[in-house]
C-alpha atoms as a PDB file:
ATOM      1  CA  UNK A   1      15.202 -21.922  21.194  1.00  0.00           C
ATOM      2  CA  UNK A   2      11.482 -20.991  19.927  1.00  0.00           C
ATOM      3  CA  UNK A   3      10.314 -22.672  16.908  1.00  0.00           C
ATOM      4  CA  UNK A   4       9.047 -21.488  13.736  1.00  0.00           C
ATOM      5  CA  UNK A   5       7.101 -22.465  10.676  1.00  0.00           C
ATOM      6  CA  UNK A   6       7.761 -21.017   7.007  1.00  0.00           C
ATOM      7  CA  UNK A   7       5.106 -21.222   4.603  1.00  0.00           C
ATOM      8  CA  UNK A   8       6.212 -20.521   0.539  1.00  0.00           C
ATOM      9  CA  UNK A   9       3.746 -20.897  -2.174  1.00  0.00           C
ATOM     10  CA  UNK A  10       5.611 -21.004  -5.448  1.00  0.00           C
ATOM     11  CA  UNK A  11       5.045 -18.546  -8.316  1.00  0.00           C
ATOM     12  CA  UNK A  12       3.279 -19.902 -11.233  1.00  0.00           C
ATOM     13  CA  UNK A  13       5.036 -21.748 -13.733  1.00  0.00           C
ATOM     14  CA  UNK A  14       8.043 -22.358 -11.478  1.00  0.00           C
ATOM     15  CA  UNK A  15       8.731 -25.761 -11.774  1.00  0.00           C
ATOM     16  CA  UNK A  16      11.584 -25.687 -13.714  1.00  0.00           C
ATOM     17  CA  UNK A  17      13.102 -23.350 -11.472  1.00  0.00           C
ATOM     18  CA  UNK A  18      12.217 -25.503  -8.036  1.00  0.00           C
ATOM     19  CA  UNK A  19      13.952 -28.618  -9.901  1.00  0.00           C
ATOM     20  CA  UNK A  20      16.892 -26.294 -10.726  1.00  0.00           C
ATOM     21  CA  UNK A  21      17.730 -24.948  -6.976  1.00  0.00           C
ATOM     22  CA  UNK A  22      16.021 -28.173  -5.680  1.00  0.00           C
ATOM     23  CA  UNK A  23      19.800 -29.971  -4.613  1.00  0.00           C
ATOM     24  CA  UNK A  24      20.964 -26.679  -3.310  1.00  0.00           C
ATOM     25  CA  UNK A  25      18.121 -25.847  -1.304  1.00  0.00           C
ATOM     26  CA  UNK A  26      17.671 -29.381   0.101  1.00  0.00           C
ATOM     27  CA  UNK A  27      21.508 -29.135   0.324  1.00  0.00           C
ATOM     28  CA  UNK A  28      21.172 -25.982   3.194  1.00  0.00           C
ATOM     29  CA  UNK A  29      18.054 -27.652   5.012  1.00  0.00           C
ATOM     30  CA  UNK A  30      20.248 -30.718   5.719  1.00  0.00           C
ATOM     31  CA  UNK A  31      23.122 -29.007   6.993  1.00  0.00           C
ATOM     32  CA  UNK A  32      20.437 -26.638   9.437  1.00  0.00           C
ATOM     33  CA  UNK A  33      18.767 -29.814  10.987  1.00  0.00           C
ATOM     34  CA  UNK A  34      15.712 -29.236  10.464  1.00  0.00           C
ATOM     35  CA  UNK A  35      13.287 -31.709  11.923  1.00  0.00           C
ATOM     36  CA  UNK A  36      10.253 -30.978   9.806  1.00  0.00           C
ATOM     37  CA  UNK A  37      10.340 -29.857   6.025  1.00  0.00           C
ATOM     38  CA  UNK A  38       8.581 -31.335   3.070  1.00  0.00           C
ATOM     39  CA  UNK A  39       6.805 -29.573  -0.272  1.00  0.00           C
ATOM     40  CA  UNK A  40       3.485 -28.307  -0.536  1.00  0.00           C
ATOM     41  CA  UNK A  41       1.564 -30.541  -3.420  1.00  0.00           C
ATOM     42  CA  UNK A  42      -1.773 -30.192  -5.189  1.00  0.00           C
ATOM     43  CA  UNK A  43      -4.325 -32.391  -6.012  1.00  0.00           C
ATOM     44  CA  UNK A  44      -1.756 -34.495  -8.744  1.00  0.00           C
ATOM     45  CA  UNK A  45       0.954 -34.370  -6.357  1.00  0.00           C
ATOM     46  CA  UNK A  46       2.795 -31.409  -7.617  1.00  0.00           C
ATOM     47  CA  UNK A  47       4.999 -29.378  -5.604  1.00  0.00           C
ATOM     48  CA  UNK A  48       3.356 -25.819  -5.274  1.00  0.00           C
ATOM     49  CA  UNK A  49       5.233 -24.928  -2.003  1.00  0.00           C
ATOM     50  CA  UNK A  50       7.050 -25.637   1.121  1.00  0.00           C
ATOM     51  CA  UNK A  51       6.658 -25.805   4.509  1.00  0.00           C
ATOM     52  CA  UNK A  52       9.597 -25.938   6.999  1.00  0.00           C
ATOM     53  CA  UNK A  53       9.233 -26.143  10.815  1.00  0.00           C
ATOM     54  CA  UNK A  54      12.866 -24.942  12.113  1.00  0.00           C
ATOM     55  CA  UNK A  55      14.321 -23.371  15.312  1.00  0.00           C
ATOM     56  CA  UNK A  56      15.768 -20.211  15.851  1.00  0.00           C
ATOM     57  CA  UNK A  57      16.503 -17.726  19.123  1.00  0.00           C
ATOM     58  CA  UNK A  58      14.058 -14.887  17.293  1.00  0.00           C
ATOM     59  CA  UNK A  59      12.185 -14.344  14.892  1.00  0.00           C
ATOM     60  CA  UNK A  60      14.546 -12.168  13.289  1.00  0.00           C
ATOM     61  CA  UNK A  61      17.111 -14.756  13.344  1.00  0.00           C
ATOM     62  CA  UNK A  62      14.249 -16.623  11.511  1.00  0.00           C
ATOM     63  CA  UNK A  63      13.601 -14.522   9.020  1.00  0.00           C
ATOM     64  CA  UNK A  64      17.132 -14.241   7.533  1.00  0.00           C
ATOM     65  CA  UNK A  65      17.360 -18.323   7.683  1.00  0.00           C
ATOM     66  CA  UNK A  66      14.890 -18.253   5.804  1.00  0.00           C
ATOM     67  CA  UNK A  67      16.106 -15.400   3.520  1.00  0.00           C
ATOM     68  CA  UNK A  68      18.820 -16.988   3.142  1.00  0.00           C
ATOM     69  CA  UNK A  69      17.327 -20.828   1.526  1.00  0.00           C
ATOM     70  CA  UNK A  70      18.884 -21.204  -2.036  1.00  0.00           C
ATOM     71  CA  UNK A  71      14.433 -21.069  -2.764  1.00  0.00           C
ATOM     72  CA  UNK A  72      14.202 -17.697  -1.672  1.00  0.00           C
ATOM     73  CA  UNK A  73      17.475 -16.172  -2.690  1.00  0.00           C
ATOM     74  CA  UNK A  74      16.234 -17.811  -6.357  1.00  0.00           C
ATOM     75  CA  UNK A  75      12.917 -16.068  -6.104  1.00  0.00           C
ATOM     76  CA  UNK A  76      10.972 -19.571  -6.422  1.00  0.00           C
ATOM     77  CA  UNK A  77       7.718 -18.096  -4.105  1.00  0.00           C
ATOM     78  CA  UNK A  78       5.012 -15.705  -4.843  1.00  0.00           C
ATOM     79  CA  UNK A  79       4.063 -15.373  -1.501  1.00  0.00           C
ATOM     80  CA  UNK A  80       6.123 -16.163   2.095  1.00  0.00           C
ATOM     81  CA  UNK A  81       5.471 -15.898   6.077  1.00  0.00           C
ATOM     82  CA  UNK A  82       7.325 -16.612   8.775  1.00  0.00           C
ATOM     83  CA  UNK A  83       5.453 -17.294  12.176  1.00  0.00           C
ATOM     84  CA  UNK A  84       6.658 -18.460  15.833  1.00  0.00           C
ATOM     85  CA  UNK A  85       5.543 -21.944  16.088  1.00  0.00           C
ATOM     86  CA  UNK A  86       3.418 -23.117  19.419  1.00  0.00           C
ATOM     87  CA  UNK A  87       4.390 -27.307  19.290  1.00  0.00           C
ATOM     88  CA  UNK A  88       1.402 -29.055  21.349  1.00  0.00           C
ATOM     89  CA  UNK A  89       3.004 -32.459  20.572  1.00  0.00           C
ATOM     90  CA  UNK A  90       7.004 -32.196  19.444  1.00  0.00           C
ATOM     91  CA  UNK A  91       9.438 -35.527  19.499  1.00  0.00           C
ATOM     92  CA  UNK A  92      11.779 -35.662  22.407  1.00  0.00           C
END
């Protein structure tokens, strides 16, 4: 398995919408395993992303895990990427 880092930035004035698909979106993460995921905040500690670190086979395996995160399906980011992830240091 390769790993792989998403990178959301939420669209402006979205925070009603992040707390709405908040417990289904945390909801799918859990249930994937993921061993790295957390929101993006600003200087007041607001959320104004999210970062996951994940594994998948490909990156087009990837991609549609990601397209498929009750955040993305609800149309909570502005902008989104997808990269393969190089780990120098990863937990056994």
């Amino acid at each position: 398995m390769k790993k792989f880092v998403f990178h959301g930035l939420d669209r402006p004035d979205s925070t009603a919408l992040r707390a709405a698909t908040l417990p289904a979106h945390a909801d799918y993460q859990h249930r994937r395993g993921n061993p790295v995921g957390g929101p993006l905040l600003d200087a007041i500690g607001t959320s104004r992303g999210t970062l996951i670190i994940f594994e998948a086979p490909d990156l087009a395996t990837a991609q549609a895990i990601i397209a498929d995160d009750p955040f993305v399906i609800a149309g909570l980011f502005a902008t989104t990427s997808v990269y393969e992830f190089r780990a120098v240091d990863w937990p056994a």
